[in-house]
Protein backbone atom coordinates (compact mmCIF):
# COMPACT_ATOMS: atom_id res chain seq x y z
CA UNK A 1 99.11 23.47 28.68
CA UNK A 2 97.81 19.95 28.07
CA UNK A 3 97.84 17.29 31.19
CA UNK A 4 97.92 13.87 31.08
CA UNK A 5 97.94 11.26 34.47
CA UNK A 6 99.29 8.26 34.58
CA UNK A 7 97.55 6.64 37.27
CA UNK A 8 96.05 3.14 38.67
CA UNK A 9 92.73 3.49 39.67
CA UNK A 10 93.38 1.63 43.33
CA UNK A 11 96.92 3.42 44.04
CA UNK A 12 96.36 5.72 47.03
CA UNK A 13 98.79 8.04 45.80
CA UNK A 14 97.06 7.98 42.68
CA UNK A 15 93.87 9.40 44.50
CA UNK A 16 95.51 11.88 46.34
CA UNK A 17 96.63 13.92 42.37
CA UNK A 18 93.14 12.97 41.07
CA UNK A 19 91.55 14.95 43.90
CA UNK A 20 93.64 17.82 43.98
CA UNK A 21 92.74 17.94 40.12
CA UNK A 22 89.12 17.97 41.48
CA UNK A 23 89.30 20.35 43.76
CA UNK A 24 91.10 23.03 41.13
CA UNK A 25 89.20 22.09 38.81
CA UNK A 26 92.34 21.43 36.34
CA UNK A 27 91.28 19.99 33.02
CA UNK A 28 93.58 16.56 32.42
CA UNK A 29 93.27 13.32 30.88
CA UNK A 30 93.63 10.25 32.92
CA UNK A 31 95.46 6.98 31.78
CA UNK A 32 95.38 3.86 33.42
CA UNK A 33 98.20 1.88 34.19
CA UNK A 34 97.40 -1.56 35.41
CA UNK A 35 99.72 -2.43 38.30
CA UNK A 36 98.52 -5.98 38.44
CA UNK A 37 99.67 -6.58 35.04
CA UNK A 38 103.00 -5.41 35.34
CA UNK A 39 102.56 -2.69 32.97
CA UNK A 40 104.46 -0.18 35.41
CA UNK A 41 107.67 -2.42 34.52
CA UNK A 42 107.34 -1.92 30.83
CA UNK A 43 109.80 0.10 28.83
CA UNK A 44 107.25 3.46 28.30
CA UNK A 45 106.04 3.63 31.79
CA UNK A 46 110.01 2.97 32.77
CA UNK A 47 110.76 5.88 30.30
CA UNK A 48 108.17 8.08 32.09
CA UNK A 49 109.44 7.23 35.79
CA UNK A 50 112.38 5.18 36.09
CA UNK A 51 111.05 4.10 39.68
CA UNK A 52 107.85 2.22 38.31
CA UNK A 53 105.06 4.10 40.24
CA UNK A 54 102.62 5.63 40.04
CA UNK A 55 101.01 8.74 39.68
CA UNK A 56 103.19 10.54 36.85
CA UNK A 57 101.96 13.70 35.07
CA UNK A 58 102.77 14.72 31.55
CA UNK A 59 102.73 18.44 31.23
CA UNK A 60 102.76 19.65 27.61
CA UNK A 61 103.59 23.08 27.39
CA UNK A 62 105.02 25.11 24.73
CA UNK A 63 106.15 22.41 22.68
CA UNK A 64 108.03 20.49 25.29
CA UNK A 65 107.19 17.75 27.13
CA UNK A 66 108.01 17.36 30.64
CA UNK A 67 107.53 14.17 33.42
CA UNK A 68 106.46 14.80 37.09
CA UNK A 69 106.84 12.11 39.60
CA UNK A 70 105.55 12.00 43.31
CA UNK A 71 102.78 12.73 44.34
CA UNK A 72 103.77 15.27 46.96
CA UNK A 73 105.74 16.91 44.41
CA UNK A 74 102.85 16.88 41.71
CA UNK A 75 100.29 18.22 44.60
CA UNK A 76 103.12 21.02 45.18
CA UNK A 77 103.15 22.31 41.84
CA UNK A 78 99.71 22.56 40.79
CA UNK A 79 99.50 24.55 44.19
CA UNK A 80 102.05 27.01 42.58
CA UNK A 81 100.82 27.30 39.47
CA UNK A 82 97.05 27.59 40.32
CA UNK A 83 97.20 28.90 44.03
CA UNK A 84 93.20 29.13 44.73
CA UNK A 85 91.51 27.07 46.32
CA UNK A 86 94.28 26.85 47.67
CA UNK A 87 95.69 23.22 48.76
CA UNK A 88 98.28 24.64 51.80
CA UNK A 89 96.47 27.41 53.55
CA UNK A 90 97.17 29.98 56.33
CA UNK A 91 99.97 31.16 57.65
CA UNK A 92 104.08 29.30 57.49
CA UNK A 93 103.29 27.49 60.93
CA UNK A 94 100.03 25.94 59.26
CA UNK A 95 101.37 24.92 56.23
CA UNK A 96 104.36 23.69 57.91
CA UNK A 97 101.59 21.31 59.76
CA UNK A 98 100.13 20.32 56.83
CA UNK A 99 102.76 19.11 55.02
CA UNK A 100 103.98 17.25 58.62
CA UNK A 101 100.95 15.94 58.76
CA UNK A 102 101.10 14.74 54.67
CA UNK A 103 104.64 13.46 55.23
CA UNK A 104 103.33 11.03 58.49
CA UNK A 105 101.42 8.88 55.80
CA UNK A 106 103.67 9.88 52.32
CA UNK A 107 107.23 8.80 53.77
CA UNK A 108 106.19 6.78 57.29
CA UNK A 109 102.81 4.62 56.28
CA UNK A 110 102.40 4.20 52.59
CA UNK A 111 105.19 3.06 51.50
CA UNK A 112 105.50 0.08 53.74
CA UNK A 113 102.38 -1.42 52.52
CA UNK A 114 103.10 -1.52 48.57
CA UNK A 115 102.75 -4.97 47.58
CA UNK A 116 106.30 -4.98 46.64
CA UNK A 117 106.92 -4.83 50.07
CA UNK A 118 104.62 -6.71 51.50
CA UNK A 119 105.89 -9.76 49.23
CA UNK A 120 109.26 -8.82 50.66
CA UNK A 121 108.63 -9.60 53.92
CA UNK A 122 106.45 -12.50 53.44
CA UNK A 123 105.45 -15.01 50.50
CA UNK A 124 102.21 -15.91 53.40
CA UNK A 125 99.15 -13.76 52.32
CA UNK A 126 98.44 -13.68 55.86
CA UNK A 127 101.13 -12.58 57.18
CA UNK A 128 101.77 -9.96 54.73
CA UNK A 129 98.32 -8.59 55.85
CA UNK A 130 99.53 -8.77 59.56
CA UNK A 131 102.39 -6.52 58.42
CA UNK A 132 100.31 -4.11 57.29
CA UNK A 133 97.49 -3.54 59.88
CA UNK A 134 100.94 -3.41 62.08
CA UNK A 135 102.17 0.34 59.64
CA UNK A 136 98.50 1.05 59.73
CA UNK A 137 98.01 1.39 62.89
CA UNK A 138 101.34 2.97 63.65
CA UNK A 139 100.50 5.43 61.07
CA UNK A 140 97.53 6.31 61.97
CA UNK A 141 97.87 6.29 65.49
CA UNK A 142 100.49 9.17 65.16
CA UNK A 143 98.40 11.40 63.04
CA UNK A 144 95.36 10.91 65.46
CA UNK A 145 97.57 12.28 67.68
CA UNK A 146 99.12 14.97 65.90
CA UNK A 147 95.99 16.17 63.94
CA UNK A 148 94.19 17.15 67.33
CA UNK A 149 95.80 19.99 68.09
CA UNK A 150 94.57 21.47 64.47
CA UNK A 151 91.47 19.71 63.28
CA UNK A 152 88.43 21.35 62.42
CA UNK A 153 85.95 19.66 60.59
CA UNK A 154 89.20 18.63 58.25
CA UNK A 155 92.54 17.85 59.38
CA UNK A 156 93.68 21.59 59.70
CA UNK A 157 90.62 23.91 59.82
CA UNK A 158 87.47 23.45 58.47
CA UNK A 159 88.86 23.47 54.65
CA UNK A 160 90.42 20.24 53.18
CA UNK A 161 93.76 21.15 52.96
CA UNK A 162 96.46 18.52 51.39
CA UNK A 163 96.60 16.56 54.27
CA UNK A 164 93.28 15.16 53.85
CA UNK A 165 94.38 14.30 50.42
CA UNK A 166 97.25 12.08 51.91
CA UNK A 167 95.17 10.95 55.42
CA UNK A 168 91.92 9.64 53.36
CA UNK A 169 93.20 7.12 50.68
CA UNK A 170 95.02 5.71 53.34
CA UNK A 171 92.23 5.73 55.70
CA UNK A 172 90.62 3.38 51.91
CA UNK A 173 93.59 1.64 52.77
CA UNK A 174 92.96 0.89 56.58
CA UNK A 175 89.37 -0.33 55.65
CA UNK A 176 90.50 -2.79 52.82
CA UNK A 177 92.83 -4.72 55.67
CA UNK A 178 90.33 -4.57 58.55
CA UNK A 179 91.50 -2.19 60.27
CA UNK A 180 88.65 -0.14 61.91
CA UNK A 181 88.68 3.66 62.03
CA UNK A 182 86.39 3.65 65.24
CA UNK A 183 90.27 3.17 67.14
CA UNK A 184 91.16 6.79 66.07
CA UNK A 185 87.94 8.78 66.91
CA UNK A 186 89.40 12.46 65.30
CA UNK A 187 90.20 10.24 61.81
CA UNK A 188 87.16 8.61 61.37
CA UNK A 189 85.34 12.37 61.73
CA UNK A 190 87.66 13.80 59.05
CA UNK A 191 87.16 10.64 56.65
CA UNK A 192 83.14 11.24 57.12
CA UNK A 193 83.10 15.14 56.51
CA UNK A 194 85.53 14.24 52.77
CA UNK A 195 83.56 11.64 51.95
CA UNK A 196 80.36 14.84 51.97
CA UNK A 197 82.31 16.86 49.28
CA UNK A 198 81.87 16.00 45.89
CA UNK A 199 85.48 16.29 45.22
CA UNK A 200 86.33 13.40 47.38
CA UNK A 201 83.82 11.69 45.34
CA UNK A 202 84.57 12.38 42.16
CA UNK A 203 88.55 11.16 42.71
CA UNK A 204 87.65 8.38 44.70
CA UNK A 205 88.77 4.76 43.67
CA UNK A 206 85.37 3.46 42.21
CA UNK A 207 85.05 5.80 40.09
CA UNK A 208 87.68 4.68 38.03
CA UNK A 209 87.93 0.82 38.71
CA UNK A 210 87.81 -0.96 35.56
């Protein structure tokens, strides 16, 4: 089986497949796709993920070529098809956490702040940032509140688990719009203990800035 992501190196969803790769230690290739230069619109990303976004994974596998889009969804099947270490841990009431916990930033923070959105709202640079320290916060402020009943030194337990994977880019993403993680006292402990583990590391955004 031969892997290949499509990926941009500042997309926070992006981050989240690179560091599951990490963490499995999954041999792929990674391919940029600049976002700033439209090339997300153009006819072979299009033909890879008819949404325009990234991540996508090419699997190659017994002479057939297949397209996975989502990061959730990419996260859930490498967890299926290499189980250990595994990503969703413990028993069906902890993994039911985690992925509540993913879904808080993956469905109810992220996607508010794509640029695409953002420009939506506003054509004013400032108030498009405004906008998004508001989903920030929001975001943020419910998984503080969520992730205390369960934290460890990681958001469930004291193993990451894939809701660090989804809580730390966007905890990247807080930082880049002034928004300071010293408000959500649990968050900012999590985001110091990944940032120890060379996995975190490894996937994180400057290592693959241009």
């Amino acid at each position: 089986m031969q892997l290949k992501l499509y990926h941009y190196w500042r997309s926070s969803s992006s981050w989240r497949v690179r560091w599951a790769f990490a963490i499995k230690k999954m041999p792929c290739a990674f391919v940029a796709v600049d976002l700033l230069k439209g090339e997300q619109k153009g006819d072979a990303h299009l033909k890879r993920n008819p949404s325009g976004h990234v991540p996508v994974l090419e699997v190659e596998d017994g002479g057939k070529t297949f397209f996975l889009t989502e990061s959730l969804a990419i996260i859930e099947w490498m967890e299926e098809i290499q189980k250990e270490p595994s990503l969703l841990p413990g028993n069906s009431f902890q993994r039911a956490r985690i992925r509540a916990l993913s879904e808080i930033v993956n469905s109810g923070t992220q996607p508010v702040q794509n640029l695409k959105v953002q420009k939506f709202h506003s054509s004013d640079p400032e108030k498009q940032k405004e906008w998004t320290r508001h989903w920030i916060r929001e975001g943020l402020s419910a998984y503080e509140n969520l992730v205390k009943e369960t934290a460890g030194k990681f958001s469930v337990g004291d193993t990451v688990t894939m809701a660090d994977l989804f809580l730390i880019p966007q905890c990247y993403n807080a930082k880049r719009f002034d928004v300071p993680l010293s408000e959500f006292s649990t968050i900012a402990r999590i985001d110091a203990a990944a940032f120890q583990t060379s996995e975190c590391q490894a996937s994180a955004p400057d290592k693959f800035q241009p």
